[in-house]
C-alpha atoms as a PDB file:
ATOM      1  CA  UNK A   1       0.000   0.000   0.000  1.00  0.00           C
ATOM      2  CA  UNK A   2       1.528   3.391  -1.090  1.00  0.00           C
ATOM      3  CA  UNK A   3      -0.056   6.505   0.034  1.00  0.00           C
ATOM      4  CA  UNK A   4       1.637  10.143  -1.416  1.00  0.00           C
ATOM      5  CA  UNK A   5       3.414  12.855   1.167  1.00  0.00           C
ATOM      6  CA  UNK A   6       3.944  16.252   0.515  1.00  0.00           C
ATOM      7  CA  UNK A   7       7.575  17.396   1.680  1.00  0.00           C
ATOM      8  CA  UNK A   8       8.204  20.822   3.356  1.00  0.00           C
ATOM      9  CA  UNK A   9       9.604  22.161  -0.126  1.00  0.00           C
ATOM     10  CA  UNK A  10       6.197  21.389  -2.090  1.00  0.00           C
ATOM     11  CA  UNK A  11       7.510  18.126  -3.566  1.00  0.00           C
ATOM     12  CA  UNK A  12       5.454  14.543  -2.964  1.00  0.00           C
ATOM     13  CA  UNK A  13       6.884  11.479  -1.654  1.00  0.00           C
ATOM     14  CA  UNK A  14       5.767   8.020  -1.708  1.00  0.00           C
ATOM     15  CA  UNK A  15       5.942   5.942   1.453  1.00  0.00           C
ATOM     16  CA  UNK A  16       5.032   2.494   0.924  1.00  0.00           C
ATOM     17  CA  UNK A  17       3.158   0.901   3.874  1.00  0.00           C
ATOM     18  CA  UNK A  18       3.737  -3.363   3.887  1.00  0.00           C
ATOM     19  CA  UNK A  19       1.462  -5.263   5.803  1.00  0.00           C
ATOM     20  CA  UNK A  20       2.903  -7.148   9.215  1.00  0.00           C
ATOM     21  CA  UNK A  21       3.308 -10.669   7.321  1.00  0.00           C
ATOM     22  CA  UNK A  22       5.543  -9.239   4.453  1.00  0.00           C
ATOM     23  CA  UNK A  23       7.397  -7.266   7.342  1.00  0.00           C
ATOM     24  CA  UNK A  24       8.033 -10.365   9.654  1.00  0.00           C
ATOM     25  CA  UNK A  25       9.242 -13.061   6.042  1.00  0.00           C
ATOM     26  CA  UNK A  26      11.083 -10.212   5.186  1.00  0.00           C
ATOM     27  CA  UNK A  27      12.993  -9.876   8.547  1.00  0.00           C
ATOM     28  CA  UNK A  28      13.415 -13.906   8.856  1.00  0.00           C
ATOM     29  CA  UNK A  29      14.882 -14.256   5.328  1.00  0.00           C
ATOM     30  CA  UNK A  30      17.800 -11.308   6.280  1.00  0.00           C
ATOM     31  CA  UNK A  31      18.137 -12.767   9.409  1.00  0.00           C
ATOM     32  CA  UNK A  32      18.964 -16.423   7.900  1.00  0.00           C
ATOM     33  CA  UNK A  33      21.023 -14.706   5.530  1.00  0.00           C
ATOM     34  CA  UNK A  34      23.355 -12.803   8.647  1.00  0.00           C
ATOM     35  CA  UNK A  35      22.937 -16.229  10.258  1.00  0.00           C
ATOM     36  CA  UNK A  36      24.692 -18.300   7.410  1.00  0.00           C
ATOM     37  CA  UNK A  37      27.107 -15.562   6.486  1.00  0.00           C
ATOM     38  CA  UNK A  38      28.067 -15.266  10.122  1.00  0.00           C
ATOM     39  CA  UNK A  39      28.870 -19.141  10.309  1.00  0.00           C
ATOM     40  CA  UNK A  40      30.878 -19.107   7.252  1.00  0.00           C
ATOM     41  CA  UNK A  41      32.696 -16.495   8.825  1.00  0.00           C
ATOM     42  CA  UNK A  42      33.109 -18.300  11.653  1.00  0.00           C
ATOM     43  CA  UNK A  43      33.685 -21.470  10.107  1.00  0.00           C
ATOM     44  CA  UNK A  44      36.460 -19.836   7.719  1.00  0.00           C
ATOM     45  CA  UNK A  45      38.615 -17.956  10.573  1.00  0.00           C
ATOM     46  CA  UNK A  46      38.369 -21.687  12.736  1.00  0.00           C
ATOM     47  CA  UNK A  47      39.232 -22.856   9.064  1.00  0.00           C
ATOM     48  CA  UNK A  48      42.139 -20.823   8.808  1.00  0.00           C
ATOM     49  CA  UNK A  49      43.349 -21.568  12.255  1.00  0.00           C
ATOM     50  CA  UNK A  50      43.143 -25.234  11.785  1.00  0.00           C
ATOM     51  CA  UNK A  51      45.391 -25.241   8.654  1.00  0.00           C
ATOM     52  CA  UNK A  52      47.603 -22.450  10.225  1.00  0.00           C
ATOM     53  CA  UNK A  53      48.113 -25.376  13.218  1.00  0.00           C
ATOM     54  CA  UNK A  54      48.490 -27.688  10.671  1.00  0.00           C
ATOM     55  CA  UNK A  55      51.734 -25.858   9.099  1.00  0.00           C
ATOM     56  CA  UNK A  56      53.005 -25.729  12.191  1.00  0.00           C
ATOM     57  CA  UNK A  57      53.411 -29.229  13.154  1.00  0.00           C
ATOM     58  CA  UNK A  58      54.455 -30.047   9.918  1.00  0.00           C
ATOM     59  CA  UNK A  59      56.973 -27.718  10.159  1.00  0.00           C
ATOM     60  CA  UNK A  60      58.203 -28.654  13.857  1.00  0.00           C
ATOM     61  CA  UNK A  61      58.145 -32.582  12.991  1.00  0.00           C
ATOM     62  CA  UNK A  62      59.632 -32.304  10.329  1.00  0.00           C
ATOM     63  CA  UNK A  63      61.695 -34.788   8.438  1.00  0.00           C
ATOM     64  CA  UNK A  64      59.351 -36.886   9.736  1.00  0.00           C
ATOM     65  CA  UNK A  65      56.236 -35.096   8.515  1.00  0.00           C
ATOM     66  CA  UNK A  66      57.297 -35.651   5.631  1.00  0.00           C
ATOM     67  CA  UNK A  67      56.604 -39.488   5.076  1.00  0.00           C
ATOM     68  CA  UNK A  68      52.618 -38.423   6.148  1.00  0.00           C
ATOM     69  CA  UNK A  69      52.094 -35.219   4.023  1.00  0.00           C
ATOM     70  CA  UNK A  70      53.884 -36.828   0.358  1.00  0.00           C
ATOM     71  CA  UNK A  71      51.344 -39.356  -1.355  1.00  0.00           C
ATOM     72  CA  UNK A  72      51.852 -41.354  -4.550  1.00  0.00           C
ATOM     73  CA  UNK A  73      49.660 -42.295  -6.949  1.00  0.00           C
ATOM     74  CA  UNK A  74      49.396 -44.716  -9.848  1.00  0.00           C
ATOM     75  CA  UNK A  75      49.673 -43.601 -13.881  1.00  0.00           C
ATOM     76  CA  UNK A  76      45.689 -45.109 -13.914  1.00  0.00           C
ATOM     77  CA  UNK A  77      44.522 -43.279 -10.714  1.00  0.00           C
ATOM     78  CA  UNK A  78      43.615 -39.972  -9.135  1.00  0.00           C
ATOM     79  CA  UNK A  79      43.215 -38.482  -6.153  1.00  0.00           C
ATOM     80  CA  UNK A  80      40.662 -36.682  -4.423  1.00  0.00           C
ATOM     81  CA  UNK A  81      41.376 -34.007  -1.830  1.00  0.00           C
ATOM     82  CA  UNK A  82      39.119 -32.518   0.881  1.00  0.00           C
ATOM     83  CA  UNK A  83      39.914 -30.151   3.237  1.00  0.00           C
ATOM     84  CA  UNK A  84      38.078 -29.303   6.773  1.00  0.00           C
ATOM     85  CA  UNK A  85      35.145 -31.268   4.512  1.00  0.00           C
ATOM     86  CA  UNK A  86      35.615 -29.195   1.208  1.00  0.00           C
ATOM     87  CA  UNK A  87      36.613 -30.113  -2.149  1.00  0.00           C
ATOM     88  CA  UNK A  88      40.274 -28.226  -3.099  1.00  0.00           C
ATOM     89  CA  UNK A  89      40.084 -26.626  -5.416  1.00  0.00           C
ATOM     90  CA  UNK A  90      42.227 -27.375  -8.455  1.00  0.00           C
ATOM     91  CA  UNK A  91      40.095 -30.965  -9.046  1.00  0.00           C
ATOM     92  CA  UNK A  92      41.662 -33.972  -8.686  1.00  0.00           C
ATOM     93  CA  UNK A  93      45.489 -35.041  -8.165  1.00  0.00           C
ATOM     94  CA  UNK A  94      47.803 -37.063  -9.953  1.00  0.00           C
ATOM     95  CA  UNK A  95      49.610 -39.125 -11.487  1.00  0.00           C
ATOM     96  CA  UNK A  96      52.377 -38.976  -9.320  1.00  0.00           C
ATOM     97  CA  UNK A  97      53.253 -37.005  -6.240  1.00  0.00           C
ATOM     98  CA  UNK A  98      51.081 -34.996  -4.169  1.00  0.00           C
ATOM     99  CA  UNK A  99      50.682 -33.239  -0.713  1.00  0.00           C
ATOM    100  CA  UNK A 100      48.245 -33.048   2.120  1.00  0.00           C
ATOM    101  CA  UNK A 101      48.245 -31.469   5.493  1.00  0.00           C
ATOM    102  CA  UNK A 102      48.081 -33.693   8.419  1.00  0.00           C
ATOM    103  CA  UNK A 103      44.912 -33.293  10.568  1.00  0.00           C
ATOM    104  CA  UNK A 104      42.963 -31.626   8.136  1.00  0.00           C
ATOM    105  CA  UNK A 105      43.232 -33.106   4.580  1.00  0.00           C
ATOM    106  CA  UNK A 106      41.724 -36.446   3.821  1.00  0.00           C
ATOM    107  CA  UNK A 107      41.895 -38.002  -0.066  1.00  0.00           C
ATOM    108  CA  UNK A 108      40.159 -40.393  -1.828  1.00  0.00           C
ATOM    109  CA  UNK A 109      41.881 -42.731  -4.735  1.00  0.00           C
ATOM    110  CA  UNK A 110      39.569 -43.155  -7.978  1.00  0.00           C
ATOM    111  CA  UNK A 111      40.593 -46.057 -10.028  1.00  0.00           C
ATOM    112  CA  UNK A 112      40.087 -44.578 -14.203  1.00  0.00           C
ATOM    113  CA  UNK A 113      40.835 -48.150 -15.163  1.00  0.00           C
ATOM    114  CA  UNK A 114      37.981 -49.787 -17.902  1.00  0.00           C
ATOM    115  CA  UNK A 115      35.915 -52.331 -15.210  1.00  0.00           C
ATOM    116  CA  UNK A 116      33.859 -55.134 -16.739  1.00  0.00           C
ATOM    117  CA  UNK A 117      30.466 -56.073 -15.486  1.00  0.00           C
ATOM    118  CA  UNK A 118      28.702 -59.340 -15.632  1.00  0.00           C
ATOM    119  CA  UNK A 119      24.791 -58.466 -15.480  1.00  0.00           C
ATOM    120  CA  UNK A 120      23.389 -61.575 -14.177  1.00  0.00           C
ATOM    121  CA  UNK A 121      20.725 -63.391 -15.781  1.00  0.00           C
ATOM    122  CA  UNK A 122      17.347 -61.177 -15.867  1.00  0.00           C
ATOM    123  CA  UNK A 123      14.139 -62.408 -16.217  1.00  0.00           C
ATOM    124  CA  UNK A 124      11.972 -60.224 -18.582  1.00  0.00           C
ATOM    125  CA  UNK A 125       8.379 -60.153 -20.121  1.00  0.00           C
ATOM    126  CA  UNK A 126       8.703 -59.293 -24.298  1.00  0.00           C
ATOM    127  CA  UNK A 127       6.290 -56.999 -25.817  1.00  0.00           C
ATOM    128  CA  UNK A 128       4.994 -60.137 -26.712  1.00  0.00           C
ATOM    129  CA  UNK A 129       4.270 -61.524 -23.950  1.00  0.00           C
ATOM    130  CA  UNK A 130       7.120 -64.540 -23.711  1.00  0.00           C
ATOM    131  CA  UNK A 131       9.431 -64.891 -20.814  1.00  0.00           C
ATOM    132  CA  UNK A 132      13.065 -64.915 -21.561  1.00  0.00           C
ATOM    133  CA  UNK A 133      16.510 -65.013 -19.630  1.00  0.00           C
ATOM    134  CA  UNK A 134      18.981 -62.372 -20.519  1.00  0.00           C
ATOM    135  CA  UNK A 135      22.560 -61.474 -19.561  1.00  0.00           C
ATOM    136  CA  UNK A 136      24.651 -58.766 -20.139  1.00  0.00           C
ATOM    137  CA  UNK A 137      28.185 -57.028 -19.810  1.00  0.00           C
ATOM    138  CA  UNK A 138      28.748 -53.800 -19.338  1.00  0.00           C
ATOM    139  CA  UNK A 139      32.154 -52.456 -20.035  1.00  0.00           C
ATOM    140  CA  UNK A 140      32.878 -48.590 -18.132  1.00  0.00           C
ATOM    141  CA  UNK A 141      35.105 -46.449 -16.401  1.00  0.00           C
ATOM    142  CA  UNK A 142      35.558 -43.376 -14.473  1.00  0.00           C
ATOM    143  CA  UNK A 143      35.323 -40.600 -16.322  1.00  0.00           C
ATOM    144  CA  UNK A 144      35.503 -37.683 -14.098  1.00  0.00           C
ATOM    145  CA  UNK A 145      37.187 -38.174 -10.668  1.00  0.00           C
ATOM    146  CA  UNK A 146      36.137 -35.533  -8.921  1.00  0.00           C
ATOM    147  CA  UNK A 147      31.938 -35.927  -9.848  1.00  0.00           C
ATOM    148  CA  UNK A 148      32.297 -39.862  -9.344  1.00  0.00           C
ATOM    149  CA  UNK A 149      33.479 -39.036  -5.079  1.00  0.00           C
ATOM    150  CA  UNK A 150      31.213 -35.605  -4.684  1.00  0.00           C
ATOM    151  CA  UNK A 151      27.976 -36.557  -6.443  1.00  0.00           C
ATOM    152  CA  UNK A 152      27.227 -40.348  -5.484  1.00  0.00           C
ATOM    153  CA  UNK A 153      28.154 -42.148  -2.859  1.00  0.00           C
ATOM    154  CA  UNK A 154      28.805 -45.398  -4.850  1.00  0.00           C
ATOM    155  CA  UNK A 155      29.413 -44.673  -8.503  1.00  0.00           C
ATOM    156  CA  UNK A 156      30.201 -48.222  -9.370  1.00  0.00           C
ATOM    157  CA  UNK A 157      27.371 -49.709  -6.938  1.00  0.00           C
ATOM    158  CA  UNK A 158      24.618 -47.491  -8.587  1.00  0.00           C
ATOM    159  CA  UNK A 159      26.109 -48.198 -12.466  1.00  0.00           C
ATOM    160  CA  UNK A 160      25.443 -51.820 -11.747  1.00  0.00           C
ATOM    161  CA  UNK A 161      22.332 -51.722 -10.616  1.00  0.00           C
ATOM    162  CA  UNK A 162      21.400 -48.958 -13.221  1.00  0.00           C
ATOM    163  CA  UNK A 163      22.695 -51.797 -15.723  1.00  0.00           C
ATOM    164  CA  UNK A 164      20.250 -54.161 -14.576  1.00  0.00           C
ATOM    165  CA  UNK A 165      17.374 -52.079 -14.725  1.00  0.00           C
ATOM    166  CA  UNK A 166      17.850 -50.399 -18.252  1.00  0.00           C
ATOM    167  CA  UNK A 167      18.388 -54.478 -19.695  1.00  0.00           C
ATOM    168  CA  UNK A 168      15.096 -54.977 -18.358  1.00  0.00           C
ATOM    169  CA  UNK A 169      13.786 -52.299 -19.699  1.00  0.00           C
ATOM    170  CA  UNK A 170      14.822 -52.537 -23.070  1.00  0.00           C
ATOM    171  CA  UNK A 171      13.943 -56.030 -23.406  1.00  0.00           C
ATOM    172  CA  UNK A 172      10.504 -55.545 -22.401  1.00  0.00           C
ATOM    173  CA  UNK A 173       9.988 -52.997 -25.213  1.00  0.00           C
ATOM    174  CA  UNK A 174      10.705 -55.492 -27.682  1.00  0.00           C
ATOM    175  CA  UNK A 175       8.918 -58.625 -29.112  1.00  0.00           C
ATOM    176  CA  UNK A 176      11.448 -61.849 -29.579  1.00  0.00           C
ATOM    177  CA  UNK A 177      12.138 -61.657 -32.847  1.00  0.00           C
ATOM    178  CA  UNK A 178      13.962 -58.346 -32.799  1.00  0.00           C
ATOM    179  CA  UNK A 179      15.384 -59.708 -29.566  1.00  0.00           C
ATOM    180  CA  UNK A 180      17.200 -62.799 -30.940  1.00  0.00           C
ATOM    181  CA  UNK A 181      18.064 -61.333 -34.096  1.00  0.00           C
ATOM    182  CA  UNK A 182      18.895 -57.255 -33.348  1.00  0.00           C
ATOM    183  CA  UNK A 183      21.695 -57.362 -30.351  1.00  0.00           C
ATOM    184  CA  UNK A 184      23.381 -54.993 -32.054  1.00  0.00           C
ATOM    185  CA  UNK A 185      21.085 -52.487 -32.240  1.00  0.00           C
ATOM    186  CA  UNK A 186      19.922 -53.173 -28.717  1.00  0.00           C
ATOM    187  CA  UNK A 187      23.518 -53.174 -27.472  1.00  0.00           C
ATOM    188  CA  UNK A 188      23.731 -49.711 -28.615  1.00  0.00           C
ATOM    189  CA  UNK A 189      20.498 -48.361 -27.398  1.00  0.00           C
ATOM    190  CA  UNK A 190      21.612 -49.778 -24.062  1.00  0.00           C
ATOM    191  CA  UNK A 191      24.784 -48.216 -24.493  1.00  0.00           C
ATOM    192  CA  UNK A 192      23.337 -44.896 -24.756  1.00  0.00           C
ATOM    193  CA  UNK A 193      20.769 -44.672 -22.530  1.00  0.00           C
ATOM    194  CA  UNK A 194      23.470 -46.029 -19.527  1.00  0.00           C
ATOM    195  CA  UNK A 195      26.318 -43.161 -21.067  1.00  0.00           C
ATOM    196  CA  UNK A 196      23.817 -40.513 -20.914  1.00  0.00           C
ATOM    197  CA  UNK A 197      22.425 -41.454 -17.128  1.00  0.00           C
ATOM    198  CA  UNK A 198      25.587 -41.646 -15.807  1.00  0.00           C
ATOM    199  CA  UNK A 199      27.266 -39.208 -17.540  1.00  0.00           C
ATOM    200  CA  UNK A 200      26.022 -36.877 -13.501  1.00  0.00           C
ATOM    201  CA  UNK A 201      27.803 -39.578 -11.977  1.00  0.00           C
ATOM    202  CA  UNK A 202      31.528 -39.053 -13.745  1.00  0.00           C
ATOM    203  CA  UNK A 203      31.062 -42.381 -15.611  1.00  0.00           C
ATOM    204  CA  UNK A 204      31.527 -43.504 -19.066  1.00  0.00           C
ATOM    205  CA  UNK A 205      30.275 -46.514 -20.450  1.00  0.00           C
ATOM    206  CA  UNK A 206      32.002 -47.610 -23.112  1.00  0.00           C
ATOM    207  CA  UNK A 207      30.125 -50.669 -24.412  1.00  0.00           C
ATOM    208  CA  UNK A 208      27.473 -53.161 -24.083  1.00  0.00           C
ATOM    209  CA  UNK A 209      27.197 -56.521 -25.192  1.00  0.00           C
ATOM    210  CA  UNK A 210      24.003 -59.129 -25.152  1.00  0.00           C
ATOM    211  CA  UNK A 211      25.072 -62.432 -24.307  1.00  0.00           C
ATOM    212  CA  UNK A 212      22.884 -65.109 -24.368  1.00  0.00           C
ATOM    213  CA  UNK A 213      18.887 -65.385 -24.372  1.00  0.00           C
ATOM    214  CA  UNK A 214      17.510 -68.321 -23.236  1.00  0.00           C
ATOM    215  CA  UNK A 215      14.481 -69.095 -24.393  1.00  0.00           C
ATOM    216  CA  UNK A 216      11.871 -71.786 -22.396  1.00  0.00           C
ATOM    217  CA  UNK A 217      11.868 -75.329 -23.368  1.00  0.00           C
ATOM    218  CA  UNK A 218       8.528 -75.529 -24.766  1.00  0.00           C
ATOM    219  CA  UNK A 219       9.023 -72.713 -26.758  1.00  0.00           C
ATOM    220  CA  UNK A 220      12.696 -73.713 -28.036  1.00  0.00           C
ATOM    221  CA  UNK A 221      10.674 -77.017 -29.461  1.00  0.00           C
ATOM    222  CA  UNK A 222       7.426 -75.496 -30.912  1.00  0.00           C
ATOM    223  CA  UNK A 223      10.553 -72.914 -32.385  1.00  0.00           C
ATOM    224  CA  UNK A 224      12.584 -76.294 -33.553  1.00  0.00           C
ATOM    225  CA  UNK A 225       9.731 -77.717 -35.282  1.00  0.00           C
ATOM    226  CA  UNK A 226       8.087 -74.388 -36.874  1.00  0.00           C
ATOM    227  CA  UNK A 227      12.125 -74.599 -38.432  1.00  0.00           C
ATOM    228  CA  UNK A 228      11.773 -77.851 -39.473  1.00  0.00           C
ATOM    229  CA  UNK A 229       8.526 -77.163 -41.224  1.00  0.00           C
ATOM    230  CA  UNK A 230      10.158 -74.353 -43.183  1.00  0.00           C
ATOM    231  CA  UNK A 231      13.125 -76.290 -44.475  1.00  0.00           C
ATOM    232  CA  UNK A 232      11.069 -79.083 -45.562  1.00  0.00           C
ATOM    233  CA  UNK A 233       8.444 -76.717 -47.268  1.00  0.00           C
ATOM    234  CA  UNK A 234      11.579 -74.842 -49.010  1.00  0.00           C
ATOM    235  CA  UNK A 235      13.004 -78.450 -49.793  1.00  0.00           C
ATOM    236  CA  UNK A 236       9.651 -79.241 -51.767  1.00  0.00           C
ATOM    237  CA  UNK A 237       9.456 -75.858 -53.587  1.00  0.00           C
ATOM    238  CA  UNK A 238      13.162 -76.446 -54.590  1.00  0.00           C
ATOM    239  CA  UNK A 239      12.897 -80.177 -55.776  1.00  0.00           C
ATOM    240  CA  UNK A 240       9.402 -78.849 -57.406  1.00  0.00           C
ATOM    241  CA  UNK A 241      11.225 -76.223 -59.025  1.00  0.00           C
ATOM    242  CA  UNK A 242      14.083 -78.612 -60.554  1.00  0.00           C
ATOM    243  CA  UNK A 243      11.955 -81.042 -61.537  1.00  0.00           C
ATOM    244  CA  UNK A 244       9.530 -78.209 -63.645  1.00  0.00           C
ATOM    245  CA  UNK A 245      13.328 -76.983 -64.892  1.00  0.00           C
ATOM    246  CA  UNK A 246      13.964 -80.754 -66.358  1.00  0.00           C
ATOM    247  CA  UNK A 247      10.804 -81.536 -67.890  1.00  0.00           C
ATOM    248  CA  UNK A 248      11.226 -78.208 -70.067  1.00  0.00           C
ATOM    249  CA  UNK A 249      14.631 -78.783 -70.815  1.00  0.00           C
ATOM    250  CA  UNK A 250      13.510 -82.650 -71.866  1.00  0.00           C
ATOM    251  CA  UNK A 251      10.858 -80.878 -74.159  1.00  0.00           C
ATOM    252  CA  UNK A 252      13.151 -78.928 -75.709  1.00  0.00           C
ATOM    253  CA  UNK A 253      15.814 -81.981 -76.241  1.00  0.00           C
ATOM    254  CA  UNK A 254      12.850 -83.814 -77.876  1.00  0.00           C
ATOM    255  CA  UNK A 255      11.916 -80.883 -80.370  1.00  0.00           C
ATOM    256  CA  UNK A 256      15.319 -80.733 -81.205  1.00  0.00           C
ATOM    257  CA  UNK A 257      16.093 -84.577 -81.481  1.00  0.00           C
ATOM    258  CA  UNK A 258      12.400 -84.755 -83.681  1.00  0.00           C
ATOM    259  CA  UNK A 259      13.711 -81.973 -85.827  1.00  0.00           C
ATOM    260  CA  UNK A 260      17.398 -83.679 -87.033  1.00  0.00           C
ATOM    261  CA  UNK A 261      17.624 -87.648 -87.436  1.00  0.00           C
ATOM    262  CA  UNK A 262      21.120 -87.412 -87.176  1.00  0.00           C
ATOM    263  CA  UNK A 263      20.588 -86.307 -83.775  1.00  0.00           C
ATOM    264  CA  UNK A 264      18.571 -89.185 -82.670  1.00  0.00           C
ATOM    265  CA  UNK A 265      21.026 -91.198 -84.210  1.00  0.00           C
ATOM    266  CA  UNK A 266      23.644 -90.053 -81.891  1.00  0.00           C
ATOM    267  CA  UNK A 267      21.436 -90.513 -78.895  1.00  0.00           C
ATOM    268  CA  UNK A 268      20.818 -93.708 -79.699  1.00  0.00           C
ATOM    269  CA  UNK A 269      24.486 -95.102 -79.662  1.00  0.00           C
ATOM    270  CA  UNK A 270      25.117 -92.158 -76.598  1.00  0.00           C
ATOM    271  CA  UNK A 271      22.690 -94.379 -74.863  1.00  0.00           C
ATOM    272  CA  UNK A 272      24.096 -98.023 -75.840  1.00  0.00           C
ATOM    273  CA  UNK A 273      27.604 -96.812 -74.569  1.00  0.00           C
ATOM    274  CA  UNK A 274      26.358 -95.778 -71.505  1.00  0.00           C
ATOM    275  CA  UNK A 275      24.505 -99.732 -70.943  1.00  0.00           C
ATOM    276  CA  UNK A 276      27.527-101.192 -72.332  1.00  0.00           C
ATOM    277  CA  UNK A 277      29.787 -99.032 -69.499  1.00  0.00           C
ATOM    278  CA  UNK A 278      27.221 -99.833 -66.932  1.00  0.00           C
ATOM    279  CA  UNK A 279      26.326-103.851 -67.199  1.00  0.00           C
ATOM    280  CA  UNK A 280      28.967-105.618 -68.687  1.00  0.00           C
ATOM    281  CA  UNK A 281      27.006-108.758 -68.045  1.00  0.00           C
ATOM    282  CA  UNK A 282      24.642-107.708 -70.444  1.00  0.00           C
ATOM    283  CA  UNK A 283      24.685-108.386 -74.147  1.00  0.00           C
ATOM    284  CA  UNK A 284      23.019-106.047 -76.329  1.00  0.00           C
ATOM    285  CA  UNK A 285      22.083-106.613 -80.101  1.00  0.00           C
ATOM    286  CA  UNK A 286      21.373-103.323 -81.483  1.00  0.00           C
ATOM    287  CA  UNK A 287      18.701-102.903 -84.101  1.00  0.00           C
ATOM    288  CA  UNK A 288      19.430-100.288 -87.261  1.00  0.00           C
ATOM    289  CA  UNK A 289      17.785 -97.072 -86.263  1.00  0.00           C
ATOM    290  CA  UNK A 290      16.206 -97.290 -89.867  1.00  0.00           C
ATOM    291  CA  UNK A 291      13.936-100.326 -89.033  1.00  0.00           C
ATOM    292  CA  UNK A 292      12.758 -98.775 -86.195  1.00  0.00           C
ATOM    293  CA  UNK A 293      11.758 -95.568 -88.158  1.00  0.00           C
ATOM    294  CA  UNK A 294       9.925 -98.135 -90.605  1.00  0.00           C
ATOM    295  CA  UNK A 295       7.802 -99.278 -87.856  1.00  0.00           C
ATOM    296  CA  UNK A 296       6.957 -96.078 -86.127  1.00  0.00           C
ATOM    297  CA  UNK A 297       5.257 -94.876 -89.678  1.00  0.00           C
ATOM    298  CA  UNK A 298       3.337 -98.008 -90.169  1.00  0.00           C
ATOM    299  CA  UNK A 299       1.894 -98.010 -86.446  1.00  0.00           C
ATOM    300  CA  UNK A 300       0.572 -94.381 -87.605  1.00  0.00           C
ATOM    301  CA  UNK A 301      -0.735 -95.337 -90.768  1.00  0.00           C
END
């Protein structure tokens, strides 16, 4: 509520009038606001003399100080620094040789090696409605030391389980058929999905593979003989096909072998070579093809 003043020198002034409530949030929010500036304060000049302590033991036990305050870490690791409960800044450490201060530094080592993970069998409903057994493995690593220790307390813990729950997923979006014969693509959808929910946590998954789907018994035998059915069937069409193939080729051979006498000729001895090569035990007297010829136009006369 504003409600206009009129100063000594003629000119108007606006005094704005807030009701109690607005007065009294107004006055708690500054006063949290003092209160958390005041305890930062606080907690930086207790801060300050903690880590000015710190120096100073280092400093009076020293060599030996020195053995507690130099860490080493591996090529493939990193390390993690807090101090008085803060992150340092500067992000992770290593490789090599760091420092800490005694007292008030505490580290954390963060393997960035590839890990391999064995989803165990998972039992999942298709989209059409047929209950399968599928296992996985999940290759990934650490991709960011510093997110993996501040923003979950068990990166490798939650990828796992995040790994079994995305397989299930998937799989249940999909009917069999695209499941036994599409790992690839599924492998990759997987793939993705995992990368980009973990990608908060500092890790990187690097692949996915599908490795075996069992199916249930009765199913793998109505499946065996719905295969046998089909190669039979494509066994029929084929020896159909051949033998349709043949009997136009013969058809041919005959118009061909009707059309030259010469031809027929040649067949004919073709033939008794082939019976002579074939039963030597047999004797055959072979009749002039001209005789034959002689009685193939009287039987149509």
């Amino acid at each position: 509520m504003s409600v206009p003043l009129t100063n000594m020198n003629g000119t108007q002034s606006t005094v704005i009038n807030s009701r109690p409530d607005d007065i009294q949030i107004r006055n708690r929010m500054n006063q949290q606001a003092d209160d958390a500036n005041k305890d930062d304060n606080d907690s930086g000049t207790c801060g300050k003399a903690l880590i000015y302590l710190s120096w100073m033991l280092v400093v009076i036990t020293m060599p030996f100080s020195l053995f507690v305050c130099f860490k080493v870490v591996q090529e493939y690791e990193r390390a993690v620094i807090f101090r008085l409960g803060r992150l340092l800044s500067g992000g992770a450490k290593g490789p090599g040789m760091f420092f800490i201060l005694p007292c008030v530094d505490s580290y954390a080592r963060v393997d960035l090696r590839t890990r391999t993970y064995d989803v165990p069998p998972q039992e999942v409903l298709t989209k059409d409605s047929v209950t399968v057994s599928v296992d996985a493995v999940v290759y990934y690593r650490v991709n960011n030391a510093t997110i993996s220790i501040a923003n979950v307390e068990n990166a490798h813990h939650s990828t796992r389980l995040l790994a079994q729950t995305t397989l299930r997923n998937t799989m249940g979006t999909r009917p069999l058929h695209e499941i036994l014969s599409e790992r690839e693509t599924i492998s990759g959808t997987m793939q993705a999905s995992l990368d980009e929910a973990t990608d908060s946590w500092g890790i990187k998954v690097e692949r996915v593979e599908i490795k075996d789907v069992r199916l249930p018994v009765q199913l793998q035998r109505a499946m065996a003989a719905e295969a046998e059915a089909a190669r039979e069937a494509r066994a029929k069409v084929i020896a159909a096909e051949g033998e349709q193939k043949a009997s136009r080729a013969l058809r041919e051979a005959s118009e061909v072998i009707g059309d030259s006498p010469a031809a027929l000729q040649l067949r004919y001895l073709q033939t008794l070579n082939t019976i002579s090569a074939e039963k030597n035990s047999t004797i055959v007297f072979p009749l002039p093809i001209d005789m034959l010829t002689y009685f193939m136009k009287a039987r149509e006369s």
